[in-house]
Protein backbone atom coordinates (compact mmCIF):
# COMPACT_ATOMS: atom_id res chain seq x y z
CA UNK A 1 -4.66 25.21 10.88
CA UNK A 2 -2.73 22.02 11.86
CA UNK A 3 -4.53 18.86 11.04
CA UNK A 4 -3.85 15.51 13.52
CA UNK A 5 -3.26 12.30 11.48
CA UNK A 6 -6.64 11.62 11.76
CA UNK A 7 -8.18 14.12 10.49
CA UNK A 8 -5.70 14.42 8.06
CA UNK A 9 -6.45 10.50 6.44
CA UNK A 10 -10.19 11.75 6.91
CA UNK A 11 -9.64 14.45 4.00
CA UNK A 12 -8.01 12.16 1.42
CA UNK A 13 -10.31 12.43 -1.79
CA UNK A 14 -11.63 10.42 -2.81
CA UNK A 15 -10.91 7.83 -0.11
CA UNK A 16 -8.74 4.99 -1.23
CA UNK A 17 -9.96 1.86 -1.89
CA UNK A 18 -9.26 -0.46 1.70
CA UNK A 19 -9.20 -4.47 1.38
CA UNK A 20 -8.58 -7.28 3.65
CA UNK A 21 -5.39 -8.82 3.54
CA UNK A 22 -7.53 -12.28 2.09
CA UNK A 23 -9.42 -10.29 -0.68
CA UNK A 24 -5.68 -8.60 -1.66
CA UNK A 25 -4.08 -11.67 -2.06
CA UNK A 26 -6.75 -13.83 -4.08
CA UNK A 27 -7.02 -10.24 -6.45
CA UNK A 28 -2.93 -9.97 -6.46
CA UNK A 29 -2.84 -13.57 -8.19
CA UNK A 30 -6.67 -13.03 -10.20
CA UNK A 31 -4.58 -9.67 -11.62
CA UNK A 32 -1.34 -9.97 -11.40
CA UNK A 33 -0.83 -6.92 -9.12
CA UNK A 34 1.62 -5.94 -6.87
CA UNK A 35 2.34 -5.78 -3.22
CA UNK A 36 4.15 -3.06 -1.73
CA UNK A 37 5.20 -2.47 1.82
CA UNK A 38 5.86 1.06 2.35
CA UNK A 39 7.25 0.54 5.75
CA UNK A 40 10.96 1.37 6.44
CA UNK A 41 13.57 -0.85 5.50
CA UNK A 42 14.10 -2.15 9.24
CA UNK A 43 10.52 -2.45 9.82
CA UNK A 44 10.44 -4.78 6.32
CA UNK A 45 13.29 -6.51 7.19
CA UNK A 46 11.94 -7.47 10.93
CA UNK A 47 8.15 -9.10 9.60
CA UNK A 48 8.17 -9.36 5.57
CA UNK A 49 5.41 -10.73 3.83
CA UNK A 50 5.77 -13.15 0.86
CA UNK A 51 6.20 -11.01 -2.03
CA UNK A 52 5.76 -8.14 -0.83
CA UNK A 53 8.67 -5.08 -2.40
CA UNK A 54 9.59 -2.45 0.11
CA UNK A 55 9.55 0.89 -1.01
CA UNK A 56 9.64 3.16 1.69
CA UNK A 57 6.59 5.91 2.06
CA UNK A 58 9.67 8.88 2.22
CA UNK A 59 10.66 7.46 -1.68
CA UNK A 60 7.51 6.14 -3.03
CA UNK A 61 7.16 8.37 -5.73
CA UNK A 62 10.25 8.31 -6.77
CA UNK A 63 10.87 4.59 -7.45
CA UNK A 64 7.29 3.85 -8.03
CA UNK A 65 7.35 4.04 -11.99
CA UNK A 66 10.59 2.15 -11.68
CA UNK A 67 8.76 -1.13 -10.70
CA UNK A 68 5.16 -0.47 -11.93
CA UNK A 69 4.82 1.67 -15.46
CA UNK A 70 1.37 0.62 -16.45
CA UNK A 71 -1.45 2.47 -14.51
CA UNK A 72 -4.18 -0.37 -14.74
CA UNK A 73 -1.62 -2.37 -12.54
CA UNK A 74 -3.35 -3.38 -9.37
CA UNK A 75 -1.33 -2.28 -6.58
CA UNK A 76 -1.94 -3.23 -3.01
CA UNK A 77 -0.53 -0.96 -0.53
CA UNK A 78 0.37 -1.91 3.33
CA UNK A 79 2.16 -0.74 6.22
CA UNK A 80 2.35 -0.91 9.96
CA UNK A 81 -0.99 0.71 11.01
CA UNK A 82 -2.75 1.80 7.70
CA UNK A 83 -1.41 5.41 8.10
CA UNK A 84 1.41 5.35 5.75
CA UNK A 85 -0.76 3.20 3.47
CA UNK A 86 -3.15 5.63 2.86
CA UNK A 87 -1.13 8.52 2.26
CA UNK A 88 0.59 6.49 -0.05
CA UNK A 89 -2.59 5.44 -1.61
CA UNK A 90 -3.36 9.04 -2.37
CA UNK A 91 0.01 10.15 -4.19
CA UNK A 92 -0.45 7.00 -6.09
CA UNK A 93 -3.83 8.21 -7.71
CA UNK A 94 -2.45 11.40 -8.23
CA UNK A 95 0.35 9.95 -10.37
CA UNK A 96 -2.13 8.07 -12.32
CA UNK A 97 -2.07 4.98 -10.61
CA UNK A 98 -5.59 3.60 -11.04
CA UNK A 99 -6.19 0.74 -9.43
CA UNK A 100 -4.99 1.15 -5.66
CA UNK A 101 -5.78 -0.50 -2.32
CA UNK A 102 -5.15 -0.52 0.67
CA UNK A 103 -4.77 -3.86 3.47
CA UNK A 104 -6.22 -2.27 6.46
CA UNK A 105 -5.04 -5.32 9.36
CA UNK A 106 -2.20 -5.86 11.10
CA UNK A 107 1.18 -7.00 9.78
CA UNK A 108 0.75 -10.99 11.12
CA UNK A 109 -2.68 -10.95 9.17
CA UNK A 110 -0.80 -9.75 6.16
CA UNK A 111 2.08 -12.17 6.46
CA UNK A 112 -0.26 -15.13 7.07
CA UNK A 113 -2.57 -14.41 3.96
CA UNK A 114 1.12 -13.92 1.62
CA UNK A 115 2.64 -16.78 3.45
């Protein structure tokens, strides 16, 4: 059976962890976390947020131990519409990662609370 998008965020277990783009920020400098855009390049490029590294949902895995190696590390996950976020979110825990969010608001919401 094909699942929609929907649906298939709606069977991510255990749900990730969703913040505000406010309470990511204030926790980001609290714990010196990280923000990661997992937009494409272009998309990054176009409407970056202060701080914020791009790593690309496609690669995430990949280059994630490259930049963050200790799994207590909060991370703070975004993208365009909270789709790519999420799925991120989940691979993320499944490598270990222990401490994952994800912004669920728009882009300008994100920029202006980095900014």
């Amino acid at each position: 059976m094909l699942l929609t998008m929907q649906e298939r965020l709606a069977a991510i277990d255990p749900p990730p962890r969703k913040v505000t783009a406010a309470e990511a920020a204030k926790e980001k400098a609290e714990l010196n976390g990280f923000v990661v855009d997992v937009r494409e390049p272009a998309e990054h490029a176009s409407s970056p947020a202060k701080g914020a590294i791009n790593i690309p949902r496609g690669v995430l895995e990949m280059k994630m131990l490259e930049l963050v190696s200790d799994p207590g590390t909060p991370i703070f996950l975004h993208c365009a519409s909270g789709a790519r976020a999420m799925l991120a979110a989940e691979q993320l825990a499944k490598m270990g990662y222990q401490h994952v969010a994800v912004m669920t608001c728009d882009v300008p919401t994100i920029q202006k609370a980095f900014n």
